[in-house]
Protein backbone atom coordinates (compact mmCIF):
# COMPACT_ATOMS: atom_id res chain seq x y z
CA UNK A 1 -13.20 -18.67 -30.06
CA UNK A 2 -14.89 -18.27 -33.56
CA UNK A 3 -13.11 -15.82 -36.08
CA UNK A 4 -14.51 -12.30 -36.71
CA UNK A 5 -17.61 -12.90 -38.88
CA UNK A 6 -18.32 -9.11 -39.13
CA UNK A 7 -19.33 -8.59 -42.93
CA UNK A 8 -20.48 -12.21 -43.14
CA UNK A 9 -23.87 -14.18 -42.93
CA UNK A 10 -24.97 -16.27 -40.13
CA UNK A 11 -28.36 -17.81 -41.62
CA UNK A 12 -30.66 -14.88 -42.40
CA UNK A 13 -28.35 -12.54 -40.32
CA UNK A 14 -26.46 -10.44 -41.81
CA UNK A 15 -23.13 -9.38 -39.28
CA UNK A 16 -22.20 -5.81 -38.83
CA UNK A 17 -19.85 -5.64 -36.18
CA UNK A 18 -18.65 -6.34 -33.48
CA UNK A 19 -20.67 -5.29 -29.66
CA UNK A 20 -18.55 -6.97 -27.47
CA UNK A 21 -16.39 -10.12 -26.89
CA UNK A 22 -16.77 -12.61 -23.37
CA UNK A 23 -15.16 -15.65 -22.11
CA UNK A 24 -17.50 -17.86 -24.10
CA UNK A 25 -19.07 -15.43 -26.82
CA UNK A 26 -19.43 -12.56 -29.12
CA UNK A 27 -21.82 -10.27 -29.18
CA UNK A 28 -22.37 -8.86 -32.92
CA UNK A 29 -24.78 -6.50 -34.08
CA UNK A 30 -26.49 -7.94 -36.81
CA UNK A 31 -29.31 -7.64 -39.24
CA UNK A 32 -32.21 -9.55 -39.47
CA UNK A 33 -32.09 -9.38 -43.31
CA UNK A 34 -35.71 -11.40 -43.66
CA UNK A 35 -37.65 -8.54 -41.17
CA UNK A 36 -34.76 -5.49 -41.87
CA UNK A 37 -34.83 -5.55 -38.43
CA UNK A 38 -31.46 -4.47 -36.26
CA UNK A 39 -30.98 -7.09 -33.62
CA UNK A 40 -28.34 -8.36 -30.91
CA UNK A 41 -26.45 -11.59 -32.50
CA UNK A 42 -24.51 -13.48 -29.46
CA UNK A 43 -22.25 -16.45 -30.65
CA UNK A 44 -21.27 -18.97 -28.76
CA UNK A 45 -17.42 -20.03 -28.71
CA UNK A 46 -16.38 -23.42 -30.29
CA UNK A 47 -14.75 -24.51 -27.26
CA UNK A 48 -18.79 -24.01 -25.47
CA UNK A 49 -20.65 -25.38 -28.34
CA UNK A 50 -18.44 -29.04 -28.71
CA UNK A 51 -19.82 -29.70 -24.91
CA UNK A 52 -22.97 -32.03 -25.74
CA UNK A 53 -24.48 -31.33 -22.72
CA UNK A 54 -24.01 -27.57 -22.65
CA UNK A 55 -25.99 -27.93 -25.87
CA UNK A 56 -28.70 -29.52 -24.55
CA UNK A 57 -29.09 -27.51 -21.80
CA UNK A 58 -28.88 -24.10 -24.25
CA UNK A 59 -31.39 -25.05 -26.34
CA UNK A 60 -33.90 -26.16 -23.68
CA UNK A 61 -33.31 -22.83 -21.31
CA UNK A 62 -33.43 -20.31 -24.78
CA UNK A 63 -36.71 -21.88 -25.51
CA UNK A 64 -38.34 -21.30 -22.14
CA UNK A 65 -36.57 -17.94 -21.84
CA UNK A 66 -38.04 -17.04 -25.02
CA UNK A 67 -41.58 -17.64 -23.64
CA UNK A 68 -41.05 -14.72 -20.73
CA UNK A 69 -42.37 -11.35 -21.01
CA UNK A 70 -41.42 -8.77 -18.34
CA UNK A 71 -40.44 -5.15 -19.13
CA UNK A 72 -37.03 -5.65 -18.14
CA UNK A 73 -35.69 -8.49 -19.52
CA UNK A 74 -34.36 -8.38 -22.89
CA UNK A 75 -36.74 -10.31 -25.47
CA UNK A 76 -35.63 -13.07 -27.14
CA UNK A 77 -36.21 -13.45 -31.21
CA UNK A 78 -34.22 -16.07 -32.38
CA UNK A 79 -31.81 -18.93 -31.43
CA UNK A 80 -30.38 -21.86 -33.29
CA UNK A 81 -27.53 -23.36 -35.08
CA UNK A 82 -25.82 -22.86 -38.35
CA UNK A 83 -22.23 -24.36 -39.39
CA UNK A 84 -22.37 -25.94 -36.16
CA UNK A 85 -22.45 -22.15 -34.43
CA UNK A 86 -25.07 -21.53 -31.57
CA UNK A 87 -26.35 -18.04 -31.58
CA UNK A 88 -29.23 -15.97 -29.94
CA UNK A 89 -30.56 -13.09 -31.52
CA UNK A 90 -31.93 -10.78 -28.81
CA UNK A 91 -33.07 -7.20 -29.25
CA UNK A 92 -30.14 -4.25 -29.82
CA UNK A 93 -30.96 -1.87 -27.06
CA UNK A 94 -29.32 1.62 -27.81
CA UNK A 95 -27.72 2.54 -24.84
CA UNK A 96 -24.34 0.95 -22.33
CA UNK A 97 -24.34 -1.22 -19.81
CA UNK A 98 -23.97 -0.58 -15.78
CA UNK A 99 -20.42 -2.14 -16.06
CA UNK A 100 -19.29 0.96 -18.42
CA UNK A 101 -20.99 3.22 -15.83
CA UNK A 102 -18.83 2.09 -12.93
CA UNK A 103 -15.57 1.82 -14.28
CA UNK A 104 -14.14 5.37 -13.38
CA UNK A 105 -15.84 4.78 -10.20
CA UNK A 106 -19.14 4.74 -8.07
CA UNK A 107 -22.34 6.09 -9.23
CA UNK A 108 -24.83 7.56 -6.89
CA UNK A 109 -26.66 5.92 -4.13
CA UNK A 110 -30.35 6.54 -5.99
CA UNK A 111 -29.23 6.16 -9.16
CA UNK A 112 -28.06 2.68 -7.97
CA UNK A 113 -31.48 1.82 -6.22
CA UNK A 114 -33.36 2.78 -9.10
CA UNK A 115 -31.29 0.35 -11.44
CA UNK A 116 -30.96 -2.53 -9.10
CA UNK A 117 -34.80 -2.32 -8.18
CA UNK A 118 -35.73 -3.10 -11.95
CA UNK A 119 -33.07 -5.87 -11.98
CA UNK A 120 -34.09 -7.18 -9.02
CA UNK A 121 -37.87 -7.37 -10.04
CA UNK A 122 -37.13 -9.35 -13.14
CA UNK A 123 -34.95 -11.62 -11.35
CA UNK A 124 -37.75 -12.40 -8.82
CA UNK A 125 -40.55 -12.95 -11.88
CA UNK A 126 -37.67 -15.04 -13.47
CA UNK A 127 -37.52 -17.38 -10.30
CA UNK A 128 -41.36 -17.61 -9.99
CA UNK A 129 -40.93 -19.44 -13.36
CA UNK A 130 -38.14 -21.99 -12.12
CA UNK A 131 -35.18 -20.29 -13.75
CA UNK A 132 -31.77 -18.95 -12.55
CA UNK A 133 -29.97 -16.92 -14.58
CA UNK A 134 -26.60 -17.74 -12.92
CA UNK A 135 -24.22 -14.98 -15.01
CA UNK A 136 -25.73 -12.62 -13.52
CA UNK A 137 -22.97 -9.10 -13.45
CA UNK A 138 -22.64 -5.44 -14.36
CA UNK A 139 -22.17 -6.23 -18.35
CA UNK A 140 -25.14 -8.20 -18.48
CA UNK A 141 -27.38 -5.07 -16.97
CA UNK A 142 -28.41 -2.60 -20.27
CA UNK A 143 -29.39 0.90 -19.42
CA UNK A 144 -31.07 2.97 -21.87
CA UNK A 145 -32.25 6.75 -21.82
CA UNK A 146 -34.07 6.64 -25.17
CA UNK A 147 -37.21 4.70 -24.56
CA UNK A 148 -38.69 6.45 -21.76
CA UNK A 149 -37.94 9.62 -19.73
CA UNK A 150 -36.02 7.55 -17.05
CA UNK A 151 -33.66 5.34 -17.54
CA UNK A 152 -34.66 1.89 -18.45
CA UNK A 153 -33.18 -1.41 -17.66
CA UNK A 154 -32.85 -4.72 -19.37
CA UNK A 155 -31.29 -7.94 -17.92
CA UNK A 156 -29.48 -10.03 -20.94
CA UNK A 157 -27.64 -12.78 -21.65
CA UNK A 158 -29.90 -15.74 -20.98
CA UNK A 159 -27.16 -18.36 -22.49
CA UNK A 160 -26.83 -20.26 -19.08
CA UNK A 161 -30.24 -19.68 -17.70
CA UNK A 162 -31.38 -23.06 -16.32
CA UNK A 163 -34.08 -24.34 -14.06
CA UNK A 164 -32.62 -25.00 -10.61
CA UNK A 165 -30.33 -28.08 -10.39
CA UNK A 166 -26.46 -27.83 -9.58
CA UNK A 167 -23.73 -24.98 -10.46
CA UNK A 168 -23.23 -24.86 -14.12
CA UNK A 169 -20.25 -26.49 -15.57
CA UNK A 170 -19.39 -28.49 -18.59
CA UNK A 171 -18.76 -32.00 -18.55
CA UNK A 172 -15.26 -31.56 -19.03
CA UNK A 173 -15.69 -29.74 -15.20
CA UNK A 174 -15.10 -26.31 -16.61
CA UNK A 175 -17.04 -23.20 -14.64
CA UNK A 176 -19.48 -21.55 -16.87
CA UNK A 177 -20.12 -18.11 -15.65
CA UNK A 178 -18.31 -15.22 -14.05
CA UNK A 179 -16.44 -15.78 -10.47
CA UNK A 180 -16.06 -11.95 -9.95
CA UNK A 181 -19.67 -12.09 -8.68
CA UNK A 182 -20.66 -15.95 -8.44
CA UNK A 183 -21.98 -17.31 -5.23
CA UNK A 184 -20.20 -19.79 -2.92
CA UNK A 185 -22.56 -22.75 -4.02
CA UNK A 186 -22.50 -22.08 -7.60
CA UNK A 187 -18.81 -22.45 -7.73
CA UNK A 188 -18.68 -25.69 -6.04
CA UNK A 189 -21.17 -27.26 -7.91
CA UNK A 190 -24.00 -27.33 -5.91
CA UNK A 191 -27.10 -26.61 -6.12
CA UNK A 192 -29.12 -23.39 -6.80
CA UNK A 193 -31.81 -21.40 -6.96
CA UNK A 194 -33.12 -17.84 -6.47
CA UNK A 195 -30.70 -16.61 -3.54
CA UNK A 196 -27.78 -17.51 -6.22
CA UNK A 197 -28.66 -14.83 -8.48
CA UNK A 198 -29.58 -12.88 -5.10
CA UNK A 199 -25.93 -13.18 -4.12
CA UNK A 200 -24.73 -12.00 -7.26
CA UNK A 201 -26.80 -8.64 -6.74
CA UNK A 202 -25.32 -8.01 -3.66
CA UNK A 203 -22.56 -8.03 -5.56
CA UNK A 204 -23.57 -6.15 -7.93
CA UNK A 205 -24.82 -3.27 -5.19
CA UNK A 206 -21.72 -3.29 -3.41
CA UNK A 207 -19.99 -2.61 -7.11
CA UNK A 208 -22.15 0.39 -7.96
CA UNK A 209 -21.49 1.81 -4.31
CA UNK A 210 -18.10 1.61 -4.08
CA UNK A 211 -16.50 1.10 -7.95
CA UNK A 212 -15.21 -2.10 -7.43
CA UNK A 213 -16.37 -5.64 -7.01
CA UNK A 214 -16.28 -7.23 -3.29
CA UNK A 215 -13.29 -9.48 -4.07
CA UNK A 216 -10.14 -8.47 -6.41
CA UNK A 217 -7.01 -9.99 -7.87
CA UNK A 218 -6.62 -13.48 -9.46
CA UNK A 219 -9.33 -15.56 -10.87
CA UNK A 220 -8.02 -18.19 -7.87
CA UNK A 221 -7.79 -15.50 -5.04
CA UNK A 222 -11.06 -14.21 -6.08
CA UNK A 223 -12.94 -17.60 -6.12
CA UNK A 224 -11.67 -17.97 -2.45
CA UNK A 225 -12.93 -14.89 -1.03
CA UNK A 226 -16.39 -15.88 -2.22
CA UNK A 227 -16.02 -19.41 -0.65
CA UNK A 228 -14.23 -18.44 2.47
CA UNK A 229 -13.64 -14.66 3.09
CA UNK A 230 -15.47 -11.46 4.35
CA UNK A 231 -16.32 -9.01 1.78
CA UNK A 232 -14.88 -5.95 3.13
CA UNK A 233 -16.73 -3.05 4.20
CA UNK A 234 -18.17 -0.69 1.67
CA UNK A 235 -18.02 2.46 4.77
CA UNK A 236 -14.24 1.11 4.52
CA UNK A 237 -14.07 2.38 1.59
CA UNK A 238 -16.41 5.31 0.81
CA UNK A 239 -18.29 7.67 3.10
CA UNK A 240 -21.81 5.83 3.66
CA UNK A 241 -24.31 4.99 6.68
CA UNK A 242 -22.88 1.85 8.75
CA UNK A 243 -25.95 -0.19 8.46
CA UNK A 244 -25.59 -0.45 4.70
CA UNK A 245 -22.51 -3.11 5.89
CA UNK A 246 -25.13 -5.33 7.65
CA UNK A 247 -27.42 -5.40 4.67
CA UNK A 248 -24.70 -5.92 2.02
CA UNK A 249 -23.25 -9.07 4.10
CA UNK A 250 -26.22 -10.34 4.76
CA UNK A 251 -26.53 -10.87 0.77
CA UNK A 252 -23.74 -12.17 0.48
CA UNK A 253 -23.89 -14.61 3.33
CA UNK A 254 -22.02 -17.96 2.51
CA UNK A 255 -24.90 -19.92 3.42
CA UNK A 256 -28.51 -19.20 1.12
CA UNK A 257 -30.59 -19.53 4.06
CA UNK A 258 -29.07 -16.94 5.83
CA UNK A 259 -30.05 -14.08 3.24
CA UNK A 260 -32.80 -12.06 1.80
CA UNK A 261 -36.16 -14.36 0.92
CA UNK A 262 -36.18 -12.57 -2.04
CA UNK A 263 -33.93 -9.64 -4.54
CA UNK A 264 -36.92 -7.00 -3.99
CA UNK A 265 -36.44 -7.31 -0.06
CA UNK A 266 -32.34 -7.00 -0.63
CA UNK A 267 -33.00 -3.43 -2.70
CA UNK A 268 -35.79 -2.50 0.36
CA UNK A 269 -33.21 -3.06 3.13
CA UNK A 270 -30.60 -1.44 1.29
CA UNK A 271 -32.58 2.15 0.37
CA UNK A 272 -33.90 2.03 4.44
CA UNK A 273 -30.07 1.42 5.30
CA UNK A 274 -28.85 4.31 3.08
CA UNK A 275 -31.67 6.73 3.82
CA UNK A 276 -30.50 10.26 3.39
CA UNK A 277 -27.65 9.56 2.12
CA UNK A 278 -29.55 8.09 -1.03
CA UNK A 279 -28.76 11.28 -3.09
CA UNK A 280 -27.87 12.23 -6.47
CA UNK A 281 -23.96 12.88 -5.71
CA UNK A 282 -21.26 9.59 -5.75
CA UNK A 283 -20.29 8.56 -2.53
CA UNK A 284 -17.17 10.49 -1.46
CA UNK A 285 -13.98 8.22 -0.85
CA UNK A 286 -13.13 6.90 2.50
CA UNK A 287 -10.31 9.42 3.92
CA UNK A 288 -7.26 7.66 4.37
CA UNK A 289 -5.43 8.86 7.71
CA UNK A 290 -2.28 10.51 7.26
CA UNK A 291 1.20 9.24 8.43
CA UNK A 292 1.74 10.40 12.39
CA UNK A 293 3.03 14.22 12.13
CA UNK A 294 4.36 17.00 14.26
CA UNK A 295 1.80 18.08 16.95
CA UNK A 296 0.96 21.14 17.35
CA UNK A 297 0.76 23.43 21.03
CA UNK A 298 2.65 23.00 24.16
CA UNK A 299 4.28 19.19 24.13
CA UNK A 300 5.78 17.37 27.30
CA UNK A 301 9.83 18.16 27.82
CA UNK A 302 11.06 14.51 27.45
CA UNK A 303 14.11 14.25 30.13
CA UNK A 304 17.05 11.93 29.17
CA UNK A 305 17.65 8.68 31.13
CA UNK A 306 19.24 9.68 34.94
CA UNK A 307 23.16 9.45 34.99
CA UNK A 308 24.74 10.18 38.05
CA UNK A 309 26.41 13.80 38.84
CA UNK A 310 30.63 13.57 38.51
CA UNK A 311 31.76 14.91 42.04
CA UNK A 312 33.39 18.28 42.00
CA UNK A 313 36.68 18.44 40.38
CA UNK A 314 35.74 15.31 37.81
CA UNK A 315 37.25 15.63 34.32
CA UNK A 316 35.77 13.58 31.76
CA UNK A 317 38.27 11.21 29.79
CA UNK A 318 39.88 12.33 27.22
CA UNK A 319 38.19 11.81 23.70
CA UNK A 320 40.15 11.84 20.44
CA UNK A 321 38.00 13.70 17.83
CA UNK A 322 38.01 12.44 14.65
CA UNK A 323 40.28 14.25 12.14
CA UNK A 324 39.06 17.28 10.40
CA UNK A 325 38.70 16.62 6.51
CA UNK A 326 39.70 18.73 4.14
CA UNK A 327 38.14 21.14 1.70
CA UNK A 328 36.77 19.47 -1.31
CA UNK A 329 38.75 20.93 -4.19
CA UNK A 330 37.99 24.10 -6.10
CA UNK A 331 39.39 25.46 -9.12
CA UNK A 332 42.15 26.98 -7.76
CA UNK A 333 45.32 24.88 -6.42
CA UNK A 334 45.52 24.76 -2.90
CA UNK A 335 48.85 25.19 -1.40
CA UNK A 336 50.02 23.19 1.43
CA UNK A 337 52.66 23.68 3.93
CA UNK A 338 55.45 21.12 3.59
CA UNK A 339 56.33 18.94 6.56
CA UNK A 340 59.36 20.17 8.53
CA UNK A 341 62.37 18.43 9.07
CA UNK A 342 63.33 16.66 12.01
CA UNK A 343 65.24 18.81 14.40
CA UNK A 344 63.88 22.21 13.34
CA UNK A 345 63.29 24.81 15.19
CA UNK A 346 59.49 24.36 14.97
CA UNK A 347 59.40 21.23 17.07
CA UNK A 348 62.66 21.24 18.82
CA UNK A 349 64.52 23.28 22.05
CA UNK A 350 67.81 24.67 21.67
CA UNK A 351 70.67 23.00 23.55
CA UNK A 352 72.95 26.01 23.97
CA UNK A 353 70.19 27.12 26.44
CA UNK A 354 70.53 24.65 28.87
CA UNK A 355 74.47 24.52 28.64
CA UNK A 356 74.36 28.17 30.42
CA UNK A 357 72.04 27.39 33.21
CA UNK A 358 74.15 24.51 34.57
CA UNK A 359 77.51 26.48 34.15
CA UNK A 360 75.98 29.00 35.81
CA UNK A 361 74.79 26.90 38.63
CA UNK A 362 78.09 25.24 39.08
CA UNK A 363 79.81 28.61 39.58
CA UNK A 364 77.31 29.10 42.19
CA UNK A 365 78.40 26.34 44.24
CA UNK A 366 81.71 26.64 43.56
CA UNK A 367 81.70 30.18 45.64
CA UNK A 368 80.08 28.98 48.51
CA UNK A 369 82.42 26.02 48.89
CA UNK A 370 85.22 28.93 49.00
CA UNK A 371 83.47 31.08 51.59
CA UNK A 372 82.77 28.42 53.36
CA UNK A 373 86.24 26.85 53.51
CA UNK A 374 87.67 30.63 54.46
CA UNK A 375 85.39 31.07 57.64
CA UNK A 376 86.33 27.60 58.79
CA UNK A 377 90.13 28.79 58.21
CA UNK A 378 89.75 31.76 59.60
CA UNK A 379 88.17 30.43 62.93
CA UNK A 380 90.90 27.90 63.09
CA UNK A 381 93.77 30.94 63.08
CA UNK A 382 92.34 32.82 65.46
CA UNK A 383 91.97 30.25 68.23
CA UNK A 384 95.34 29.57 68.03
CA UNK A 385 97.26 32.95 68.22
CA UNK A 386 95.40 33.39 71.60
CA UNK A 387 97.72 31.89 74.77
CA UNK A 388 95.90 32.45 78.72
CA UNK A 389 95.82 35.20 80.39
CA UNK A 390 96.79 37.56 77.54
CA UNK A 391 93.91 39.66 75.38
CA UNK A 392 93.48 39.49 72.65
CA UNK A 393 93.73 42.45 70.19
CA UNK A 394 91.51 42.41 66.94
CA UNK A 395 92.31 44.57 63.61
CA UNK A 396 91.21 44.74 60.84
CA UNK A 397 93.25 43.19 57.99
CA UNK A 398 92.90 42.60 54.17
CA UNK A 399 93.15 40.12 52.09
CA UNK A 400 96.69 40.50 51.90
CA UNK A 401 96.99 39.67 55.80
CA UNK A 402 96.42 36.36 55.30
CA UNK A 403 98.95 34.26 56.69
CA UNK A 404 100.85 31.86 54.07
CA UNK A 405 101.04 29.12 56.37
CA UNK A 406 98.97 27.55 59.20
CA UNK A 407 100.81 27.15 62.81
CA UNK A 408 100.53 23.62 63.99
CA UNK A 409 100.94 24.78 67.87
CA UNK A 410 104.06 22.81 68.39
């Protein structure tokens, strides 16, 4: 690209400042120093104006550009070449352009018909005369208050306008013109007419309804949605009638034959799709659903998966539950108990305990072995004291009666 030339003469321009910068030029507002006249000074990048046949082709289209006179297109002064620079000097229209009006957003659905309807009737006089102008996008559109109580519209930038042939491109096979809102044939070269600008304003009218151009991201994935993907819905994206979705993709159908004869009957299908809705207020955004929630009133008791019933008297195994932790530490110490030792009385029965219940149980025995032993004795004595025929006399006796020895009968 060319370095600043603000404060500096081009020919019998003198350059104020900079408008705006492109791909491929700058757009200075200048004075015409010969008429004192304020004009629109676009200069075309080095890297353009080295391409022999782009210069051909510029200075051929700016001359029979110059020659048409419609109410919206911008008028053409001036082009030539100084210092081996191409310029066009164009008249400075006081006002933005519709790609500064959609950049925070969407603007309203009759404030978009009424725009796109003057673009789209210059475009249509522009191909009665042959020409496409094939950069056709939001900062090529200038909208103006100040000449007339509505707003006013002027298509610009003629720099690639050409009479119907193939896609534009240099000869070193470079794409001349913006892909955001080029149709499928004029990126692959071939070749055009009418319904290629047409495309481009269905572009253009699905920008101003929803904020954002039909296909995003980079300059690659954005050239392959035009050649091979659905734009999406605009009612996907902002709250508008259904049937505007059939008219936008029919203008932007891959194949020219399958849209619109004409831009006029695009911007007619599109206010009869919108109807009502074609108000003065932006169209709202599309809602996006919220995550799944809580819902509210009286919800089914889910039951857990059948087990079978334990029988009576079943005790569940025994589980080991985990160990309790501990407090997390405060300021103040905590004091633990200390283990005890082994053998305490803590954890430990006392043998002197069981010593006494078996002494005490041996004594036990040990006096009924006696008594026994006595009653057997006794028995014994008395049977044989006792001869036949004789009674026998019992007393009483003590302890002391015992006899000292037993008789053996002999």
């Amino acid at each position: 690209m060319s370095e600043d030339l603000t404060g500096k003469r081009l020919g019998h321009y003198k350059i104020d400042g900079v408008l705006g910068r492109g791909g491929m030029s700058v757009m200075y507002r200048a004075t015409d120093v010969r008429l004192g006249r304020k004009v629109a000074l676009k200069v075309m990048g080095e890297h353009i104006t080295g391409d022999a046949e782009f210069r051909e082709r510029f200075v051929d289209e700016a001359r029979n550009t110059s020659a048409i006179d419609h109410a919206n297109i911008v008028p053409l002064y001036d082009f030539g070449e100084v210092d081996g620079m191409l310029y066009i000097a164009m008249r400075l229209v006081d006002g933005s352009d519709l790609a500064s009006l959609i950049k925070d957003g969407p603007i309203s659905p009759k404030r978009t018909l009424e725009l796109l309807a003057q673009i789209a009737e210059a475009l249509d006089m522009l191909h009665e005369r042959g020409l496409v102008h094939l950069d056709l996008k939001p900062a090529n559109v200038l909208v103006t208050s100040r000449e007339s109580a509505h707003e006013h519209v002027y298509l610009a930038d003629f720099g690639l306008t050409r009479r119907g042939a193939t896609g534009h491109r240099t000869a070193s096979g470079d794409f001349l013109g913006s892909p955001t809102y080029a149709a499928p044939e004029h990126l692959r070269g071939e070749p055009v007419d009418g319904r290629t600008d047409q495309y481009a304003l269905a572009c253009m009218l699905f920008a101003c309804l929803t904020g954002r151009p039909p296909f995003q991201g980079q300059v690659q994935d954005v050239i392959q949605g035009h050649l091979a993907a659905e734009p999406p819905p605009a009612t996907s994206l902002v709250v508008l009638p259904g049937t505007i979705d059939e008219v936008l993709r029919r203008g932007m159908a891959k194949k020219a034959d399958q849209r619109y004869s004409n831009c006029q009957d695009l911007v007619s299908a599109a206010r009869v799709a919108l109807g009502q809705a074609a108000g003065d207020a932006p169209p709202q955004p599309r809602p996006v659903a919220p995550p799944p929630g809580p819902v509210s009133g009286p919800q089914p008791v889910q039951h857990p998966p059948s087990q079978p019933i334990p029988a009576q008297g079943y005790r569940p195994p025994f589980q080991q539950q985990p160990p309790r932790p501990l407090p997390p530490p405060g300021n103040d110490p905590v004091r633990l108990r200390p283990p005890m030792p082994a053998g305490s009385t803590s954890f430990a029965t006392t043998s002197g305990g069981s010593a006494k219940w078996i002494v005490t149980g041996l004594v036990g025995v040990a006096l009924v072995l006696i008594v026994v032993v006595f009653v057997v004795m006794a028995n014994m004595g008395s049977s044989g004291s006792t001869t036949p025929g004789t009674s026998t006399t019992t007393s009483s006796y003590n302890s002391n009666d015992l006899p000292t020895t037993v008789p053996t009968g002999d």
